[in-house]
C-alpha atoms as a PDB file:
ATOM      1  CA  UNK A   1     107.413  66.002 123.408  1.00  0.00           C
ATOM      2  CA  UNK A   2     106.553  69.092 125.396  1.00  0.00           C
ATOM      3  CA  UNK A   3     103.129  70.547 124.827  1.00  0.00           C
ATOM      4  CA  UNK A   4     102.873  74.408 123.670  1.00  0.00           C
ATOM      5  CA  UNK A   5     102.527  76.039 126.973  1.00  0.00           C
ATOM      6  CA  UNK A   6     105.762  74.407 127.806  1.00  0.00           C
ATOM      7  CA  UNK A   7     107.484  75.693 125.110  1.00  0.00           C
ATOM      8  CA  UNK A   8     105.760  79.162 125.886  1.00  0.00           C
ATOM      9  CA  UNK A   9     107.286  79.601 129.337  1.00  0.00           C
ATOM     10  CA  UNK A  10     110.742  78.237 127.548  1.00  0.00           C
ATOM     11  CA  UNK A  11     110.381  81.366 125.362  1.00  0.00           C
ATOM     12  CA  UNK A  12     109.549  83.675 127.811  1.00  0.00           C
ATOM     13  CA  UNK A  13     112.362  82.211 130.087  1.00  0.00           C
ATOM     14  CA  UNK A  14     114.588  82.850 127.657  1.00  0.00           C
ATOM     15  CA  UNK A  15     113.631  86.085 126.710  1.00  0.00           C
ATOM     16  CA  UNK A  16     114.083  86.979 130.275  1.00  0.00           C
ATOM     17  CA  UNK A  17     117.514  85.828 130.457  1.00  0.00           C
ATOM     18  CA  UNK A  18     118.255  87.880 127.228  1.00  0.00           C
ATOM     19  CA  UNK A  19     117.386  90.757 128.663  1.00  0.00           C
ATOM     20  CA  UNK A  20     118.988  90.298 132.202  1.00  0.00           C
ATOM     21  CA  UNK A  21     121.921  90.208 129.685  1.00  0.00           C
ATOM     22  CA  UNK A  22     121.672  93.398 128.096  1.00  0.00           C
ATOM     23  CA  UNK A  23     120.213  95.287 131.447  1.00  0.00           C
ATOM     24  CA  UNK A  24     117.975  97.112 129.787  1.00  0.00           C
ATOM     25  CA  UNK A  25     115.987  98.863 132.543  1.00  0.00           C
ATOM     26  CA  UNK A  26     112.323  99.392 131.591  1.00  0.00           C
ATOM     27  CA  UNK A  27     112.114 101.603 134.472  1.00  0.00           C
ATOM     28  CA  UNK A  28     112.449 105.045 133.500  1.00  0.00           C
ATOM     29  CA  UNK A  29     114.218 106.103 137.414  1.00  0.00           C
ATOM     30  CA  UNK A  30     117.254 104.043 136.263  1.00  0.00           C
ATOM     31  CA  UNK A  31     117.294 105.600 132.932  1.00  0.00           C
ATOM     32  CA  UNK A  32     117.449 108.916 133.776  1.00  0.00           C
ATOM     33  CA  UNK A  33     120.009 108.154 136.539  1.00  0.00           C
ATOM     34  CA  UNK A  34     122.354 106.034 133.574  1.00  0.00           C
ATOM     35  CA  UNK A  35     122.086 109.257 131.216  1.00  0.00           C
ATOM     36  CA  UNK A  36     123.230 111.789 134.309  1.00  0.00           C
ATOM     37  CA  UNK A  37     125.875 109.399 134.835  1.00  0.00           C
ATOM     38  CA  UNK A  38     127.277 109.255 131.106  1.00  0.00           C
ATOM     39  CA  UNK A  39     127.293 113.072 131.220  1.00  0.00           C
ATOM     40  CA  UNK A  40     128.683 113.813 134.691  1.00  0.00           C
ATOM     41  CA  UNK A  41     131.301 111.670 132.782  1.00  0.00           C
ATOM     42  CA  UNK A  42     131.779 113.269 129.627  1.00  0.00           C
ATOM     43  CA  UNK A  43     132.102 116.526 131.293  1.00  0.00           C
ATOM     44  CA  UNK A  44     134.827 115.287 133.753  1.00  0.00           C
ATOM     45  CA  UNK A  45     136.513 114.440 130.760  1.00  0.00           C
ATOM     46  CA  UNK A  46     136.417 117.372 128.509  1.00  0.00           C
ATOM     47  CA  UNK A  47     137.288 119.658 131.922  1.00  0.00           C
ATOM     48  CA  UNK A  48     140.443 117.201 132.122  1.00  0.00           C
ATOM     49  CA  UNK A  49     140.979 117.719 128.655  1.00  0.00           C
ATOM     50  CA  UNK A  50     141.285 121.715 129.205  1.00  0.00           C
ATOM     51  CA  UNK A  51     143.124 121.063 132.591  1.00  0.00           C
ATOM     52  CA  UNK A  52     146.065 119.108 130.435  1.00  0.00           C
ATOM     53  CA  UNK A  53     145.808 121.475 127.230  1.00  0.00           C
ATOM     54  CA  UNK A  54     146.472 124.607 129.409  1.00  0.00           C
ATOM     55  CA  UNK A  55     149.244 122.566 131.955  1.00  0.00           C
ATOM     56  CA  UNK A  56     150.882 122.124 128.208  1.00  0.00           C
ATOM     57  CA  UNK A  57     150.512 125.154 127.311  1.00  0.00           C
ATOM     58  CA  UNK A  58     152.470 126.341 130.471  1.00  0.00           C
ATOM     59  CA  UNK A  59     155.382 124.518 130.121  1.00  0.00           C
ATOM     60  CA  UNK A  60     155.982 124.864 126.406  1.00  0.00           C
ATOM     61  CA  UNK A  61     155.911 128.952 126.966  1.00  0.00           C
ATOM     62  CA  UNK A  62     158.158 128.711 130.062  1.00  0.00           C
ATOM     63  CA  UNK A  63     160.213 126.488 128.298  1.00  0.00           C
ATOM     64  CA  UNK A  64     160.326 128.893 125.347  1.00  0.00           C
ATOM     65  CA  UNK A  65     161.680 132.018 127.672  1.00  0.00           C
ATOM     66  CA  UNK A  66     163.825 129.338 129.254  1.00  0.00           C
ATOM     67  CA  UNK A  67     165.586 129.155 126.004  1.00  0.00           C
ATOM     68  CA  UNK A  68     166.845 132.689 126.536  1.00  0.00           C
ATOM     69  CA  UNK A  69     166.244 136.283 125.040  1.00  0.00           C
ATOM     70  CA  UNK A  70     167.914 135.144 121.639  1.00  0.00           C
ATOM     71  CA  UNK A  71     164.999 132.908 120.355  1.00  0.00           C
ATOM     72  CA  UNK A  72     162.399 135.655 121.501  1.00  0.00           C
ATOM     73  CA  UNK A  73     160.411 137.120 118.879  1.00  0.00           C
ATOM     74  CA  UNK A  74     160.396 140.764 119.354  1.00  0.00           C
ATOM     75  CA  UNK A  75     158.443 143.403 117.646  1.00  0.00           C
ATOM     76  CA  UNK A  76     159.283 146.762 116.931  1.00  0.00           C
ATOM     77  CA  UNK A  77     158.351 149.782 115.237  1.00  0.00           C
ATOM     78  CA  UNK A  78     159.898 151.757 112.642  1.00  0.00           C
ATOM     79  CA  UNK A  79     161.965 154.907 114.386  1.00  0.00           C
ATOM     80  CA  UNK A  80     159.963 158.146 113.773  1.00  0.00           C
ATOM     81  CA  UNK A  81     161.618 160.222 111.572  1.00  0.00           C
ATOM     82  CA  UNK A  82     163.452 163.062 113.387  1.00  0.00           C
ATOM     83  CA  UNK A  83     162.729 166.946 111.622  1.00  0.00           C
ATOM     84  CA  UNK A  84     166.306 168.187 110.690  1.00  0.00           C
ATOM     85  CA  UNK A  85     164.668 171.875 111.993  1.00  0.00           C
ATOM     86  CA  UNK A  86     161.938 173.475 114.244  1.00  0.00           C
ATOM     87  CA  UNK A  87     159.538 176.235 113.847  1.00  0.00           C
ATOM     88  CA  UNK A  88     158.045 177.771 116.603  1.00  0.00           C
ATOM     89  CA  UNK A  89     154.842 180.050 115.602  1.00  0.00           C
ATOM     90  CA  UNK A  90     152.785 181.892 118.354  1.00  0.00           C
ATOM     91  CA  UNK A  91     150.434 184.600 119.348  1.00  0.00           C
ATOM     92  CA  UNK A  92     151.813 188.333 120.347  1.00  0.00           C
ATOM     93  CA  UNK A  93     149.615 190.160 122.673  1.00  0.00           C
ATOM     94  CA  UNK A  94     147.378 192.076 121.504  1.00  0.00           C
ATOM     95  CA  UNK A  95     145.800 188.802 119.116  1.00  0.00           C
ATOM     96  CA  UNK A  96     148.663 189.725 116.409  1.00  0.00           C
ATOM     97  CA  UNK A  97     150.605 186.754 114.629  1.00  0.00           C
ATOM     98  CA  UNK A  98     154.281 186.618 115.498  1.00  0.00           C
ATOM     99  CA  UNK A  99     156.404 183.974 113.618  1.00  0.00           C
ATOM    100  CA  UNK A 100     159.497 183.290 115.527  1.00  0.00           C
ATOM    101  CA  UNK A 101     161.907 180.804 114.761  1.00  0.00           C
ATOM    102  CA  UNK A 102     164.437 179.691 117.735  1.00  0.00           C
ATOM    103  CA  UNK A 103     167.560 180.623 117.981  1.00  0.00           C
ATOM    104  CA  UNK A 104     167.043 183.041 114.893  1.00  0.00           C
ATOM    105  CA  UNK A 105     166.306 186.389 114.309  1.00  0.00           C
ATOM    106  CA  UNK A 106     162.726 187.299 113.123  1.00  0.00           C
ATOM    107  CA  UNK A 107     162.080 189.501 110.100  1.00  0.00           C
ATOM    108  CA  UNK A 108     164.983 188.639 108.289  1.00  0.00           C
ATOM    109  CA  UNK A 109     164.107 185.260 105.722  1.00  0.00           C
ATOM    110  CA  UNK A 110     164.552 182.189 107.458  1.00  0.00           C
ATOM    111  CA  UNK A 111     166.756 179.351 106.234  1.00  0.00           C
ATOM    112  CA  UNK A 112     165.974 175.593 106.566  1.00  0.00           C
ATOM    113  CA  UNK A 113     167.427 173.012 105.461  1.00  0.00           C
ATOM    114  CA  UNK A 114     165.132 170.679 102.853  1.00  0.00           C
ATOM    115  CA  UNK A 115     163.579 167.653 105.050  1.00  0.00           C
ATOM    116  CA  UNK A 116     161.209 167.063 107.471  1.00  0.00           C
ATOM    117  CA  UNK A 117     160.563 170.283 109.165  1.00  0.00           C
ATOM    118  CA  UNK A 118     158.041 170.397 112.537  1.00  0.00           C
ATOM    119  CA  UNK A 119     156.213 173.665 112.595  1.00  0.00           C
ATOM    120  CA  UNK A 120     154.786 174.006 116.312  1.00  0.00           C
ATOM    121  CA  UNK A 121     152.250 176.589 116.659  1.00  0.00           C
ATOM    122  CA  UNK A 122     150.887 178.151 120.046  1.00  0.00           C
ATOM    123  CA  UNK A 123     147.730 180.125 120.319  1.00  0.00           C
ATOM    124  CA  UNK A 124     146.434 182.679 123.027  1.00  0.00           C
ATOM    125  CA  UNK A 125     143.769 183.865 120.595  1.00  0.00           C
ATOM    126  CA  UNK A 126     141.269 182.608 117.543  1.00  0.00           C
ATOM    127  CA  UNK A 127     141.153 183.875 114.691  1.00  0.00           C
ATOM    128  CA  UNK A 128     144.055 182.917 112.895  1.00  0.00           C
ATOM    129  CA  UNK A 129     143.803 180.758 109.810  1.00  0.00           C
ATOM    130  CA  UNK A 130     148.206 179.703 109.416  1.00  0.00           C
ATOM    131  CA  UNK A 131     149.128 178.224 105.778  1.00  0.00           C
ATOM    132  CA  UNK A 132     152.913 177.677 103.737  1.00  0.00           C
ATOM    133  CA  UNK A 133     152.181 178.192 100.479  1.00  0.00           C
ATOM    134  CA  UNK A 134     153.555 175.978  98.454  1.00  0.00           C
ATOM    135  CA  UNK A 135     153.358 172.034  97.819  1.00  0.00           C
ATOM    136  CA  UNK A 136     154.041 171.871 101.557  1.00  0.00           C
ATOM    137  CA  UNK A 137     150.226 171.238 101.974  1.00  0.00           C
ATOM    138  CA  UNK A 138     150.835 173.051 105.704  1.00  0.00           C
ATOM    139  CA  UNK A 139     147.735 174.749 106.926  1.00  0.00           C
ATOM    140  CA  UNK A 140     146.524 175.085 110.655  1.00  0.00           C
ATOM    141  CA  UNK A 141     143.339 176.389 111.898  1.00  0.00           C
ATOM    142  CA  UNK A 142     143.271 178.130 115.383  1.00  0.00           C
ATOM    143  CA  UNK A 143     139.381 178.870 114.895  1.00  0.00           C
ATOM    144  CA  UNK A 144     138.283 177.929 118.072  1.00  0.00           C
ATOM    145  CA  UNK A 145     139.709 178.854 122.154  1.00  0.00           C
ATOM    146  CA  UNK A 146     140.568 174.596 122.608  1.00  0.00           C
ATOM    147  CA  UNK A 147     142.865 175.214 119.944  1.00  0.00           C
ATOM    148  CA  UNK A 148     145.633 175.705 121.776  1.00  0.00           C
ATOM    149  CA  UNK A 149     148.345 173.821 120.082  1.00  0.00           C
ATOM    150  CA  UNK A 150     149.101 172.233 117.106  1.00  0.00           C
ATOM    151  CA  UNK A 151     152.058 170.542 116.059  1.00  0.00           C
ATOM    152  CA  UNK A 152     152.775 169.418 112.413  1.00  0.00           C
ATOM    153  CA  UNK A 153     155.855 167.607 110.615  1.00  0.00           C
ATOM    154  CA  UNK A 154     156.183 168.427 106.806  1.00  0.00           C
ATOM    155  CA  UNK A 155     158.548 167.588 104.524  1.00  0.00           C
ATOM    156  CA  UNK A 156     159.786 170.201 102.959  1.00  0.00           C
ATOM    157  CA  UNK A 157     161.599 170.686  98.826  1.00  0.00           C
ATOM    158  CA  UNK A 158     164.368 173.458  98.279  1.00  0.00           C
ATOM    159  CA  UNK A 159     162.719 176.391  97.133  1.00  0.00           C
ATOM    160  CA  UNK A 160     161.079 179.661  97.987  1.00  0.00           C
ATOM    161  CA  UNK A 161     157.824 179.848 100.810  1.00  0.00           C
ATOM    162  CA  UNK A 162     155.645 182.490 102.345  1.00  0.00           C
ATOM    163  CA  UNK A 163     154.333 181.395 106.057  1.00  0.00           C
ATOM    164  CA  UNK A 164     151.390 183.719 106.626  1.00  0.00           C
ATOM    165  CA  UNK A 165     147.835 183.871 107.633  1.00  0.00           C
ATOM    166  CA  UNK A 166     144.978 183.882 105.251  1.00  0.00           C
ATOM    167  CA  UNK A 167     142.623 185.604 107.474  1.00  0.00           C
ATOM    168  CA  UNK A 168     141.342 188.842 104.943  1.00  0.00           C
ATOM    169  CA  UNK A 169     143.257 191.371 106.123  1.00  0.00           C
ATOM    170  CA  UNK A 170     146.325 189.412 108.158  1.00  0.00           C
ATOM    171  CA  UNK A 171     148.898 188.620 105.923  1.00  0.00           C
ATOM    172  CA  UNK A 172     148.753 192.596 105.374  1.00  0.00           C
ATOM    173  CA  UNK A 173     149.019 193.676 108.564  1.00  0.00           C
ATOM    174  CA  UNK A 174     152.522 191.965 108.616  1.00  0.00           C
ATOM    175  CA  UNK A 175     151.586 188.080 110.027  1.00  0.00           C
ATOM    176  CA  UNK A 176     153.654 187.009 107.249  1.00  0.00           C
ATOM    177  CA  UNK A 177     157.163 184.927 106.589  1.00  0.00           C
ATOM    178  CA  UNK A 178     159.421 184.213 103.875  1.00  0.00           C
ATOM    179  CA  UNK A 179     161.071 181.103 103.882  1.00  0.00           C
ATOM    180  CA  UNK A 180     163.945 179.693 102.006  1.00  0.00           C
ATOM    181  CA  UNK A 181     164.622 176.037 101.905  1.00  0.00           C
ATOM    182  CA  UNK A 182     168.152 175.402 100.850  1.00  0.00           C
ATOM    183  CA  UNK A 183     169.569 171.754 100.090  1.00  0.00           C
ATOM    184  CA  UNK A 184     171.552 170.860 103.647  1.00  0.00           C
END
C-alpha cells in the first residue's frame, strides 16, 4: 500500500491533468485576450450577417424590375377635379373692386354652369373683404399688402348669388355681382 502523501501527490497530479484538460487559464492576461477574441468574432459575424442580408436584398429588387414594368407596383393619385368655369376678380385703380369674368361682359349677370367653379382673385390694394353669398361658403380676405392672390375652387348648386364685398360701405359703391348658376 502507498502511504497518504503518496496518494496526495496522486491527487494533485491528477487534478493537474484535469485542468490541463479544460485550459482554464488562472492568469487573468489570457483571459482577457480569450474574451477580445470571442468578440472580435462575434462581430465579424454579425457584420457578415448584414453584408449577405443587404447582397440579398440587391438582387431580389433588381430581380423584381428585371421582371418588367407590368409587375411594378405603382402609385397614383386621384386626378384633381377640373372647374367646368373661371372667375377672374381684381383690383381697378383707384383701390375700387372690379369683378370681371373672361371672355364675358361685366355688368350684365353672369352665367355658370353648376360645378366646381375656381374664383381667382388679384389684389393691388387692402381693404377688400370678397364673399358669395350663399351655401357656397366663398369668402376671401385681401386685409393685408402680401395678399396678393388667392385662388379658390367651390362647388357651386343652380341658383341665384351676389359676389360682393362686405367692407361697410363697398357693396354700395357698386363692388357687387349677380350670379346665376344654371344646370349645364
Amino acid at each position: 500500500m502507498t502511504s497518504a502523501d503518496e496518494l496526495d501527490q496522486l491527487w494533485r497530479d491528477g487534478l493537474a491533468v484535469l485542468a490541463e484538460e479544460f485550459n482554464t487559464p488562472t492568469d487573468p492576461e489570457p483571459r482577457v485576450a480569450l474574451r477580445l477574441r470571442r468578440r472580435r468574432r462575434v462581430r465579424n459575424a454579425t457584420k457578415l450577417t448584414a453584408v449577405v442580408a443587404s447582397i440579398a436584398v440587391a438582387a431580389i429588387t433588381i430581380a423584381a424590375l428585371a421582371r418588367g414594368s407590368d409587375h411594378r407596383t405603382r402609385v397614383t393619385s386621384p386626378p384633381s377635379p377640373v372647374p367646368v368655369a373661371t372667375v377672374a376678380v381684381e383690383d381697378a385703380p383707384g383701390g375700387s373692386l372690379r369683378i370681371t369674368f373672361p371672355g364675358r361682359e361685366t355688368g350684365l349677370p353672369l352665367r355658370l354652369p353648376s360645378g366646381l367653379v375656381r374664383f381667382h382673385v388679384v389684389s393691388g390694394a387692402a381693404g377688400h373683404e370678397l364673399v358669395l353669398d350663399g351655401p357656397s361658403g366663398l369668402r376671401v380676405q385681401l386685409s393685408s399688402p402680401s395678399t396678393r392672390t388667392s385662388t379658390t375652387d367651390v362647388q357651386l348648386a343652380p341658383g341665384q348669388y351676389l359676389m360682393h364685398c362686405i367692407v361697410p360701405g363697398h357693396t354700395e359703391a357698386g363692388e357687387q355681382a349677380a350670379i346665376t348658376v344654371a344646370t349645364p
